[in-house]
N, C-alpha and C. Protein backbone atom coordinates (compact mmCIF):
# COMPACT_ATOMS: atom_id res chain seq x y z
N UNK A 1 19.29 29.51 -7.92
CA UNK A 1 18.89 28.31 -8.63
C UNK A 1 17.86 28.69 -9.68
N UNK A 2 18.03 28.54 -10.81
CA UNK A 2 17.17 28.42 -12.03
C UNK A 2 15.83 27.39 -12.28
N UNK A 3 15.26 28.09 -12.23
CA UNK A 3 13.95 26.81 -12.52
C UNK A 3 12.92 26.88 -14.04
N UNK A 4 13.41 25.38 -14.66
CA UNK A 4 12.34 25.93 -15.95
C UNK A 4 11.33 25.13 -16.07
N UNK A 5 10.36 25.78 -16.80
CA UNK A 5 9.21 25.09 -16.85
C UNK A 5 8.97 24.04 -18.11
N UNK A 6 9.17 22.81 -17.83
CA UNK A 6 9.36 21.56 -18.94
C UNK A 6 8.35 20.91 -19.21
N UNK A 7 7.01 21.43 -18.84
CA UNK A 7 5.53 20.57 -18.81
C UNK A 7 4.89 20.73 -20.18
N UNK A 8 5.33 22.09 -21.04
CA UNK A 8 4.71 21.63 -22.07
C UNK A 8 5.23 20.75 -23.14
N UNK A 9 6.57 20.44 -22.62
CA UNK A 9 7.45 19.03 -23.18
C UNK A 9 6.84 17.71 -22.90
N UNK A 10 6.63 17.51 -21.83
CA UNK A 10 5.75 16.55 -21.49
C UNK A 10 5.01 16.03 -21.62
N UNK A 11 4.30 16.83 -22.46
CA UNK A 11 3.00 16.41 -23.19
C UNK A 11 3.10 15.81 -24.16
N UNK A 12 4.23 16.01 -24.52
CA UNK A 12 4.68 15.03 -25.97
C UNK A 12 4.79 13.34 -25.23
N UNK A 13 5.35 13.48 -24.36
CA UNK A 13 5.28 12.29 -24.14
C UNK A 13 4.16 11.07 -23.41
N UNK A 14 3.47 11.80 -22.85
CA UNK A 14 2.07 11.17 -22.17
C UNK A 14 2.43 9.77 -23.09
N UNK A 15 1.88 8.77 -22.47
CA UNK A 15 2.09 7.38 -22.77
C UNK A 15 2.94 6.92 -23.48
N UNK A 16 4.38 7.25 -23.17
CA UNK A 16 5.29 6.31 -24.18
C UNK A 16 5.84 6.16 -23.20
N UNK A 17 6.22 6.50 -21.65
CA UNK A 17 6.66 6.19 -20.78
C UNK A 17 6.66 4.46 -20.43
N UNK A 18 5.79 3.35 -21.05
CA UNK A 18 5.77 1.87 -20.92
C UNK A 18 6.74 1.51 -21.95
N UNK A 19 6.98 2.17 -23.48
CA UNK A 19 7.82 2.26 -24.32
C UNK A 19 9.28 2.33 -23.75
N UNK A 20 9.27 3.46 -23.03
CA UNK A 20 11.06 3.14 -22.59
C UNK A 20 11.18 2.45 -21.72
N UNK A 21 10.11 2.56 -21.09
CA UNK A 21 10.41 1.09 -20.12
C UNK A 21 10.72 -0.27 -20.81
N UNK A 22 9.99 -0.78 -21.99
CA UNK A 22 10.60 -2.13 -22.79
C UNK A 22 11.78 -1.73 -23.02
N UNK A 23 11.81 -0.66 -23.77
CA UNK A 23 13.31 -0.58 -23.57
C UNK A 23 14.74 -0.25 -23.21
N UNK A 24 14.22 0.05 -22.02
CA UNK A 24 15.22 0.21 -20.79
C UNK A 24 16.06 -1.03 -20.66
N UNK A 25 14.55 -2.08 -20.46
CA UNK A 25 14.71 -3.22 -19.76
C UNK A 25 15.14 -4.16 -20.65
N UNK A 26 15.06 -4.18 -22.20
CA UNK A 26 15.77 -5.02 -23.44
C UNK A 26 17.28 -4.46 -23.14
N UNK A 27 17.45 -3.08 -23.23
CA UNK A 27 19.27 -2.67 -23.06
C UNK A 27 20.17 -2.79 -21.85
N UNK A 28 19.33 -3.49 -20.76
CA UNK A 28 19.93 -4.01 -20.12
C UNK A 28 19.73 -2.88 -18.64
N UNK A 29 19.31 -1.88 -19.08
CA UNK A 29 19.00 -0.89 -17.34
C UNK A 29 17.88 -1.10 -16.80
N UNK A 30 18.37 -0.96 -15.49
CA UNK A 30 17.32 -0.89 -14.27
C UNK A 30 16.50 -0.16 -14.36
N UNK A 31 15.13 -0.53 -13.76
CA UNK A 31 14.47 0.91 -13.81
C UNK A 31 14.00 0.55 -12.54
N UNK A 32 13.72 1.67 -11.93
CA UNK A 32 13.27 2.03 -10.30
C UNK A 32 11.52 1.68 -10.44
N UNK A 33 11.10 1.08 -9.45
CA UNK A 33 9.88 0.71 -9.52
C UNK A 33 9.37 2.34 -8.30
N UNK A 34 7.97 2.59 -8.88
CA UNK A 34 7.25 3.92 -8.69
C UNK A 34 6.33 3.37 -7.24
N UNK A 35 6.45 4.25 -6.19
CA UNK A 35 4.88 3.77 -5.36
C UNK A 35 3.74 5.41 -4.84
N UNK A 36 3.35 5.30 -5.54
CA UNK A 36 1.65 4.20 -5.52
C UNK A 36 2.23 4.30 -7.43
N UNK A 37 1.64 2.62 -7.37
CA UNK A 37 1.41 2.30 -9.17
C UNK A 37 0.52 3.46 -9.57
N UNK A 38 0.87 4.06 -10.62
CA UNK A 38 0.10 4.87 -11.40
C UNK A 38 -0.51 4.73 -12.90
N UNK A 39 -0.98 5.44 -13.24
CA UNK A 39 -1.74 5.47 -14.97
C UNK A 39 -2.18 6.92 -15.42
N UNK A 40 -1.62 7.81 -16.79
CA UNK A 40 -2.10 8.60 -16.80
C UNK A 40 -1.90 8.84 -18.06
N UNK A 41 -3.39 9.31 -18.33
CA UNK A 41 -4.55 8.78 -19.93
C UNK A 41 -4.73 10.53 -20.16
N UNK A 42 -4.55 10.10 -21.55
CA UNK A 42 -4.81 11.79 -22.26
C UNK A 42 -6.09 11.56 -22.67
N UNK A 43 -7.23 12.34 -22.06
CA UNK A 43 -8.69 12.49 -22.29
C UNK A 43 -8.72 13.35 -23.40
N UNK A 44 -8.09 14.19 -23.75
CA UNK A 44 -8.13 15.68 -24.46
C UNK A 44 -7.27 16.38 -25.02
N UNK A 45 -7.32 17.50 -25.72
CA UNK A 45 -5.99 18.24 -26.08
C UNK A 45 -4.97 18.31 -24.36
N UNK A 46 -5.63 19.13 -23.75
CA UNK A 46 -5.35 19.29 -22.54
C UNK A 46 -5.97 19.02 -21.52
N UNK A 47 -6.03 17.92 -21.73
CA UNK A 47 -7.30 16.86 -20.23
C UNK A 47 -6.13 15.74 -20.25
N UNK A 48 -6.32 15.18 -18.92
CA UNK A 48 -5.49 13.92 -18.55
C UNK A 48 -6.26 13.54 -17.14
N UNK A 49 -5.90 11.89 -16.89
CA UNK A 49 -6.66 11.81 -16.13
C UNK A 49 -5.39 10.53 -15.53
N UNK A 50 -5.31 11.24 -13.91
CA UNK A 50 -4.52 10.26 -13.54
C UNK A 50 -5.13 9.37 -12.34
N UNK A 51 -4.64 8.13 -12.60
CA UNK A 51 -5.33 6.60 -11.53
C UNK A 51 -4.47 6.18 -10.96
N UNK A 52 -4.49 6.59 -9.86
CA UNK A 52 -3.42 5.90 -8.42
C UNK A 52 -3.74 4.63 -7.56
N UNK A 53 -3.18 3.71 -7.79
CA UNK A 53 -3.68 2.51 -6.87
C UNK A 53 -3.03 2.61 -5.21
N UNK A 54 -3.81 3.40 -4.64
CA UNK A 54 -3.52 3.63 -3.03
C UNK A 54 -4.19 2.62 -2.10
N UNK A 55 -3.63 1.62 -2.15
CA UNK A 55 -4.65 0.16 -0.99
C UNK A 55 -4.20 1.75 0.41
N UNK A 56 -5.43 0.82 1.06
CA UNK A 56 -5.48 1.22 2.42
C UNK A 56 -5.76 2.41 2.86
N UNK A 57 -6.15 3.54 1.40
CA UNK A 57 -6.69 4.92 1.69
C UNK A 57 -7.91 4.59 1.32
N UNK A 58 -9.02 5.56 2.14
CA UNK A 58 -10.49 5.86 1.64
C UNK A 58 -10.39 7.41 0.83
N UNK A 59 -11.51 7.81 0.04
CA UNK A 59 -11.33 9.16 -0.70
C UNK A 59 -11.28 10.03 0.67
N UNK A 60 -11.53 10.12 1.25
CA UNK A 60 -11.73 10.69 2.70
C UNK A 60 -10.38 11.62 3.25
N UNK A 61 -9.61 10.20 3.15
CA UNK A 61 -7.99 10.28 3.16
C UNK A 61 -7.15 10.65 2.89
N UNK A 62 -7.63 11.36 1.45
CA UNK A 62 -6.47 11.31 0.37
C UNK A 62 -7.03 13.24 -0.10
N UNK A 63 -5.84 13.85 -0.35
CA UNK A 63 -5.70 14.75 -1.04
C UNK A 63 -5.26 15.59 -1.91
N UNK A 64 -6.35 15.76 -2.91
CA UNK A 64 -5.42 16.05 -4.28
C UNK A 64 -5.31 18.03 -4.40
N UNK A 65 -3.80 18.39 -4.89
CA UNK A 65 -3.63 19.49 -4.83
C UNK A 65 -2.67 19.65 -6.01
N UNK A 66 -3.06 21.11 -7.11
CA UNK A 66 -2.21 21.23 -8.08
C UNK A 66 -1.34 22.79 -7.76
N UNK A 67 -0.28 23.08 -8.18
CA UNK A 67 0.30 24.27 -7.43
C UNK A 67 1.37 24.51 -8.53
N UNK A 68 1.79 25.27 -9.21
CA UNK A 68 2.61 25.07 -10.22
C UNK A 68 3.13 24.39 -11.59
N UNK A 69 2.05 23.91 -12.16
CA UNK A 69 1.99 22.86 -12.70
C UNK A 69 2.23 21.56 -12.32
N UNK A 70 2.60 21.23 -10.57
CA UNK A 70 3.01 20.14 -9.78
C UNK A 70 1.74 19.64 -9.29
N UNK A 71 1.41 18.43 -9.51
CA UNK A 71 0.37 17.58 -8.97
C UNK A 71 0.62 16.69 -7.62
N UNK A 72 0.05 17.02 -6.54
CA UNK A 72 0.37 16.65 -5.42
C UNK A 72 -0.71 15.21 -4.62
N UNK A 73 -0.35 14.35 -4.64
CA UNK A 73 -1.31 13.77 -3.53
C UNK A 73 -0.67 13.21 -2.02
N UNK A 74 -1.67 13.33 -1.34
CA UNK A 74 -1.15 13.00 0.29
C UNK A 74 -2.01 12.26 0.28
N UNK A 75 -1.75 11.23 1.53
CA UNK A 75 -2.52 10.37 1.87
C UNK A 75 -2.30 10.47 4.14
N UNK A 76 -3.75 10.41 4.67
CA UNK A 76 -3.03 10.88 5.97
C UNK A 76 -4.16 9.68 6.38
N UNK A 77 -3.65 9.13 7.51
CA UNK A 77 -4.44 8.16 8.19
C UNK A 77 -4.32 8.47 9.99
N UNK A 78 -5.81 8.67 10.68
CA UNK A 78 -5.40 9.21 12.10
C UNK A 78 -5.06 7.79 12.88
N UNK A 79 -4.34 7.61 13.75
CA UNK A 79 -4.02 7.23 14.71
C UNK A 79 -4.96 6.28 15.30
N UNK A 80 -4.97 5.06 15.28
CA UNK A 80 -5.79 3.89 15.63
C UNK A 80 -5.57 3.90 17.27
């Protein structure tokens, strides 16, 4: 299996992703709703800053990990 690396493509696009969403949704396609709602803001040439709306995690909870240019978060809650 081949794997390429498409992230510095990506960068072109940082915020137009609400853009195809209007118009996804004017041409008539579905679009899959995302969970946890997200937001992610270009601070910089190469700064970004992403905002996850996680109800029901504390920072405590939650862990952020980058590994390949792949941005990871978990969320773990112990056992009530």
């Amino acid at each position: 299996m081949r794997q390429f690396d498409l992230s510095p493509l990506y960068r072109q696009t940082v915020g137009f992703d609400r853009l195809f969403n209007l118009l996804d949704q004017a041409s008539g396609f579905e679009t899959s709703q995302s969970y946890p709602p997200y937001n992610i803001e270009r601070t910089g040439e190469n700064a970004y800053r992403v905002t996850l709306a996680v109800a029901g995690f504390s920072r405590e909870e939650l862990s952020v990990e980058t590994k390949e240019n792949t941005l990871s978060v978990k969320g773990s809650k112990e056992p009530a």
